[in-house]
PDB file of N, CA and C in Angstrom:
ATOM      1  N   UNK A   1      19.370  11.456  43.359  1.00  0.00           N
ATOM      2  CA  UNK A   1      19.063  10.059  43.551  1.00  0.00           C
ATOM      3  C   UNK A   1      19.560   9.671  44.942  1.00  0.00           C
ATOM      4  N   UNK A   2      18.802   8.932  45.789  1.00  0.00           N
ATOM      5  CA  UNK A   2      18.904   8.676  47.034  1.00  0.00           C
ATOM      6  C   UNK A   2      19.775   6.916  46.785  1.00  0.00           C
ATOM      7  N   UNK A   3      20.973   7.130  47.790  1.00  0.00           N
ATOM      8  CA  UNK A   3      21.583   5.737  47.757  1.00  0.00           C
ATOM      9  C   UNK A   3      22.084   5.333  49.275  1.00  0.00           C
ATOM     10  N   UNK A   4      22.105   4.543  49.343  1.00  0.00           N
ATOM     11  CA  UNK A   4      22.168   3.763  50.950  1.00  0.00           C
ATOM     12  C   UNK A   4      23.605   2.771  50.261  1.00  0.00           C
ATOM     13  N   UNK A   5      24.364   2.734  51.903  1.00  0.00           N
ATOM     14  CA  UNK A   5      25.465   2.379  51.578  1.00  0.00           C
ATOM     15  C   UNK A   5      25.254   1.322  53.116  1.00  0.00           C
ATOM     16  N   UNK A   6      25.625  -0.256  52.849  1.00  0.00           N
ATOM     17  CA  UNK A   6      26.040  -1.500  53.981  1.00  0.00           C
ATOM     18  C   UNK A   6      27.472  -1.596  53.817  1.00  0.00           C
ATOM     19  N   UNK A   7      28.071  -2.094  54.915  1.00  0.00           N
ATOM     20  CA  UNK A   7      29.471  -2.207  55.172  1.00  0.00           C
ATOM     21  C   UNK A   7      29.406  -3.356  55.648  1.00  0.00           C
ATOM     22  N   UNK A   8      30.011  -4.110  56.026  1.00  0.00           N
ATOM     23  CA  UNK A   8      30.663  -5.536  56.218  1.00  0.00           C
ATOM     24  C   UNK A   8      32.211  -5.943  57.044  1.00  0.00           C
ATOM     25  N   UNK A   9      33.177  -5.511  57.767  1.00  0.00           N
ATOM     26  CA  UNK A   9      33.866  -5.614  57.924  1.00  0.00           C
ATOM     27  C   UNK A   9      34.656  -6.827  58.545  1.00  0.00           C
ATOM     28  N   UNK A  10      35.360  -7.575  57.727  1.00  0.00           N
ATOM     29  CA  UNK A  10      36.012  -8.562  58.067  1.00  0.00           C
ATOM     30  C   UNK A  10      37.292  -8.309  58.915  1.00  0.00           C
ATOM     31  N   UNK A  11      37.551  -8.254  60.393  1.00  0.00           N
ATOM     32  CA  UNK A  11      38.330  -7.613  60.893  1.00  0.00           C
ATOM     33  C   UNK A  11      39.765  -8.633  60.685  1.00  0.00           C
ATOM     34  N   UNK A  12      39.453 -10.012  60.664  1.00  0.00           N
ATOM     35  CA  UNK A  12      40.582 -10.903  61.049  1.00  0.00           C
ATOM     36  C   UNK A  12      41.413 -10.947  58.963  1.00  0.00           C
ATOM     37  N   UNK A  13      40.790 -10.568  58.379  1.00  0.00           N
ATOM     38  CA  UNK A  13      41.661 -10.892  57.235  1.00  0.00           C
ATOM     39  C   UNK A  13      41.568  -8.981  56.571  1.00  0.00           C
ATOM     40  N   UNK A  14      41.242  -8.186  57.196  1.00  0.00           N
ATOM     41  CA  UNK A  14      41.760  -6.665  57.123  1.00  0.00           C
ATOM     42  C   UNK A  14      40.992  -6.481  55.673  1.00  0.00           C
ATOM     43  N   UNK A  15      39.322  -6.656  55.663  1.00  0.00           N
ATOM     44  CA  UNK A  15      38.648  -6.456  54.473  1.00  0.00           C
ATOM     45  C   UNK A  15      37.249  -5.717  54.794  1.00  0.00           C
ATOM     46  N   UNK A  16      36.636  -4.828  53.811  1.00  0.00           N
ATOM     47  CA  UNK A  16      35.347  -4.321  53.742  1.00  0.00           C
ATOM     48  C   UNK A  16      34.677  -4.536  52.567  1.00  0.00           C
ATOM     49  N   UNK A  17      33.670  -5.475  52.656  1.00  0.00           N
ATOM     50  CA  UNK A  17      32.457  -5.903  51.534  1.00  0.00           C
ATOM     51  C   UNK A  17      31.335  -4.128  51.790  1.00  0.00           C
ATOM     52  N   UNK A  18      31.171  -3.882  50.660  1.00  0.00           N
ATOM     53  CA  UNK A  18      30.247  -2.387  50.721  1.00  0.00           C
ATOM     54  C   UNK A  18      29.444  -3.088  49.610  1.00  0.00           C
ATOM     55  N   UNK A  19      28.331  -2.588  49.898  1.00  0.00           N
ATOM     56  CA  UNK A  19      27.170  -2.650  48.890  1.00  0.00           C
ATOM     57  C   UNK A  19      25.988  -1.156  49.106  1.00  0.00           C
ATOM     58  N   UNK A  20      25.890  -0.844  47.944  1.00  0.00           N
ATOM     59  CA  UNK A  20      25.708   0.583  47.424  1.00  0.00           C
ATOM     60  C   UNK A  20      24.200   0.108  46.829  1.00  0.00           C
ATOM     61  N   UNK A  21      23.116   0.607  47.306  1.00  0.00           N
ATOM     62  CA  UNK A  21      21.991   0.374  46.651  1.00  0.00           C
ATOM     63  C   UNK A  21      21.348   1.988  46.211  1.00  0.00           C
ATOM     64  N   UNK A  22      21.153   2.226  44.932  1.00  0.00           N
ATOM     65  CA  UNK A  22      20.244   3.193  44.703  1.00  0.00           C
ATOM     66  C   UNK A  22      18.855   3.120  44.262  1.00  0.00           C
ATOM     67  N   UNK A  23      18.719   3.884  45.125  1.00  0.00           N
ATOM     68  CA  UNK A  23      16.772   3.297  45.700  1.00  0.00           C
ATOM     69  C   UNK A  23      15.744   3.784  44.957  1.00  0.00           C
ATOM     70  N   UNK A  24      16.566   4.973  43.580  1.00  0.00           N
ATOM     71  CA  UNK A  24      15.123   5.417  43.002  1.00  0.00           C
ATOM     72  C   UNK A  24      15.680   5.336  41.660  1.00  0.00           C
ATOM     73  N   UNK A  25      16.688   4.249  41.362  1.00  0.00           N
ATOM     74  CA  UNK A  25      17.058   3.747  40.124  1.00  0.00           C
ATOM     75  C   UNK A  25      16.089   2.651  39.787  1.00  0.00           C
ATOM     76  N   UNK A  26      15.705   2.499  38.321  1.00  0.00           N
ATOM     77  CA  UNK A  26      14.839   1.953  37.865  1.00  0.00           C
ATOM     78  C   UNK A  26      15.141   0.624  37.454  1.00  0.00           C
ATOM     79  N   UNK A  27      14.586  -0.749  37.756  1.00  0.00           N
ATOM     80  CA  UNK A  27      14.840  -1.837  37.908  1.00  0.00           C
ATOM     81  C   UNK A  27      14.724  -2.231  36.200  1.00  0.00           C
ATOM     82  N   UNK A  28      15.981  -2.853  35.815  1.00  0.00           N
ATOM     83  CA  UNK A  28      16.255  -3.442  34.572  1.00  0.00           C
ATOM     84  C   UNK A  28      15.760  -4.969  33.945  1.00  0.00           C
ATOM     85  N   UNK A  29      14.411  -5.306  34.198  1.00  0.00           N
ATOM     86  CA  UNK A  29      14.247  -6.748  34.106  1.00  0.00           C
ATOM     87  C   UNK A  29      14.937  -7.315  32.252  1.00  0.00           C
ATOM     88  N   UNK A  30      14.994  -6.800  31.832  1.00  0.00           N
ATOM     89  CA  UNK A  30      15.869  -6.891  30.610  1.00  0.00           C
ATOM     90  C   UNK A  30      17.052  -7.185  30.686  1.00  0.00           C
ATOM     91  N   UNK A  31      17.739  -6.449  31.701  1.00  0.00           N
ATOM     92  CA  UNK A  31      19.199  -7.198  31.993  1.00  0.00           C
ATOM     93  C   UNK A  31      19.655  -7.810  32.818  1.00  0.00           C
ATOM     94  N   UNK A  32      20.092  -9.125  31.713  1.00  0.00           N
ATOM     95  CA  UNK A  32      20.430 -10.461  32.292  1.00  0.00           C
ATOM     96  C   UNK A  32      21.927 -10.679  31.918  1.00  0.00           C
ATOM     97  N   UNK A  33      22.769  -9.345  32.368  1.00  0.00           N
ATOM     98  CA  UNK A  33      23.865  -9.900  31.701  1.00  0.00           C
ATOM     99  C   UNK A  33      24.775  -9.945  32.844  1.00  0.00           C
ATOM    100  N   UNK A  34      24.188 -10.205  34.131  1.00  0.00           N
ATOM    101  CA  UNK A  34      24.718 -10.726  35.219  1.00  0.00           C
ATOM    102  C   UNK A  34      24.792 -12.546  35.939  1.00  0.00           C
ATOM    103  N   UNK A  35      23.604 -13.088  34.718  1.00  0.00           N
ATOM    104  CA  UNK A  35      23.000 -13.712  34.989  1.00  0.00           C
ATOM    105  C   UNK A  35      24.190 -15.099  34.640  1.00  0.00           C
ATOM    106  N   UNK A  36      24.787 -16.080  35.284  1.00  0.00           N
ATOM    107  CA  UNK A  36      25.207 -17.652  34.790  1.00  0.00           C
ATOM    108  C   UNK A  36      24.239 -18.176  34.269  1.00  0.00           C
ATOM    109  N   UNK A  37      23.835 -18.362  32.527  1.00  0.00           N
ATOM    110  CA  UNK A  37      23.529 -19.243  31.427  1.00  0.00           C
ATOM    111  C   UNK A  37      24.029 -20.620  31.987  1.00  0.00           C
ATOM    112  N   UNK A  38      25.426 -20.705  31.727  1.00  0.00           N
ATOM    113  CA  UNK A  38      26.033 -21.993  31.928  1.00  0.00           C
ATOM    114  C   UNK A  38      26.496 -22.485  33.347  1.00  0.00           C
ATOM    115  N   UNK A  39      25.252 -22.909  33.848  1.00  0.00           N
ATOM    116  CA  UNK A  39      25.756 -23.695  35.315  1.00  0.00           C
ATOM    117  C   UNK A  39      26.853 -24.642  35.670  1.00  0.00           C
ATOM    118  N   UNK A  40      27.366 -25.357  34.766  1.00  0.00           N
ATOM    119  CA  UNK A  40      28.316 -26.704  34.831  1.00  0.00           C
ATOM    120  C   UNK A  40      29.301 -26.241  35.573  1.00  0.00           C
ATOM    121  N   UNK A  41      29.833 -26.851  36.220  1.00  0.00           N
ATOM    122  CA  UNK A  41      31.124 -27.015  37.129  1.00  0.00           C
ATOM    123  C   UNK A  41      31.778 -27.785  35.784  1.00  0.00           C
ATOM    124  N   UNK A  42      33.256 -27.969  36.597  1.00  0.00           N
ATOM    125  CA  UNK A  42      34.655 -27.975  36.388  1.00  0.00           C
ATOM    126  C   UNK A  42      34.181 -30.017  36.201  1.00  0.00           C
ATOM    127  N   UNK A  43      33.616 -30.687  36.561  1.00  0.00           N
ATOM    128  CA  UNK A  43      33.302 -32.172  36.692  1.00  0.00           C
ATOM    129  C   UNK A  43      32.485 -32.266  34.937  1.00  0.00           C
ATOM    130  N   UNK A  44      31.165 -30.841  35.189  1.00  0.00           N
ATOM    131  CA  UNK A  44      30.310 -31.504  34.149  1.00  0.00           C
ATOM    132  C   UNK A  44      31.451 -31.355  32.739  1.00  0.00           C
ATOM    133  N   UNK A  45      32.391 -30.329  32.454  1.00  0.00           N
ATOM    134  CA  UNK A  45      32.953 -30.190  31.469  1.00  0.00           C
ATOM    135  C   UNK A  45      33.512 -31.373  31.043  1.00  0.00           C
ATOM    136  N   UNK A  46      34.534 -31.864  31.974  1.00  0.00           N
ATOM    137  CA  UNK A  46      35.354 -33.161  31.742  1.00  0.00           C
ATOM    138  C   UNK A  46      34.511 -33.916  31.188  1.00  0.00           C
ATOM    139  N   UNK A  47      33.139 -34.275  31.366  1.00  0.00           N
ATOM    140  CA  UNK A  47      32.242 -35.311  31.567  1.00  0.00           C
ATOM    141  C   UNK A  47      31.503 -34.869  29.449  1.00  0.00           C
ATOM    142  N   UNK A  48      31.318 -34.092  29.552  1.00  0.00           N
ATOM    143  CA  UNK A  48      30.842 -33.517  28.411  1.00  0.00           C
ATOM    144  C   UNK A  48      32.029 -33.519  26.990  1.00  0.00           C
ATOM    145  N   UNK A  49      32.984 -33.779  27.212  1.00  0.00           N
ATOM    146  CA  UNK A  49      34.431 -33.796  26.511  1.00  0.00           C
ATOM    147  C   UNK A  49      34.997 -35.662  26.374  1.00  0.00           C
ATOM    148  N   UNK A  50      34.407 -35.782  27.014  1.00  0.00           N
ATOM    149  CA  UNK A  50      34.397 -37.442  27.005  1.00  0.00           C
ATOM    150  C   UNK A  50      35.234 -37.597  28.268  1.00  0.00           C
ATOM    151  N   UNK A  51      36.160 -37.372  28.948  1.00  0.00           N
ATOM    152  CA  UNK A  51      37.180 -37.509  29.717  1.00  0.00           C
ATOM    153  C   UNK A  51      36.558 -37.639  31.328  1.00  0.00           C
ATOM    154  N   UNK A  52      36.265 -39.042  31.185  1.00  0.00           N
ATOM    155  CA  UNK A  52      35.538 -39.823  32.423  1.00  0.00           C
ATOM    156  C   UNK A  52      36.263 -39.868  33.225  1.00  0.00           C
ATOM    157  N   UNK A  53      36.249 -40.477  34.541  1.00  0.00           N
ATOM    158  CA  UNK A  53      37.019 -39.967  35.881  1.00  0.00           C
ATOM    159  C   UNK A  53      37.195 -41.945  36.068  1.00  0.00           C
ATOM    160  N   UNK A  54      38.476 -41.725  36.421  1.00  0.00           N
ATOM    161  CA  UNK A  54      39.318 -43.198  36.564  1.00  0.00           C
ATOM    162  C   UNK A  54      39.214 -43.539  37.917  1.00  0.00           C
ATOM    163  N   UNK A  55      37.802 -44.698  38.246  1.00  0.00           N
ATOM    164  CA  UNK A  55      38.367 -45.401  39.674  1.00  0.00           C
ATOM    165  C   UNK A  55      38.880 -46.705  39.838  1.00  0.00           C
TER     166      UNK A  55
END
């Protein structure tokens, strides 16, 4: 299996983002278990719980 490798190097905070793609792996449209269902932020929860924001 053929795979290609990107690098990224953040020099000022001493980091490397890599991303690894394999190119003759077969695409999973079935899996969605990467996927955020639940969009809400940290606001909609409060808001959904009753706990309204005091101005």
């Amino acid at each position: 299996m053929k795979m290609r490798e990107f690098k990224h190097s953040y020099g000022a905070k001493d980091r490397v983002l890599t991303l690894l793609l394999l190119e003759s792996a077969e695409f999973r449209a079935w899996d969605q278990s990467w996927r955020d269902d639940d969009p809400a932020d940290s606001y909609d929860k409060f808001i959904s719980t009753g706990q309204h924001p005091v101005r």
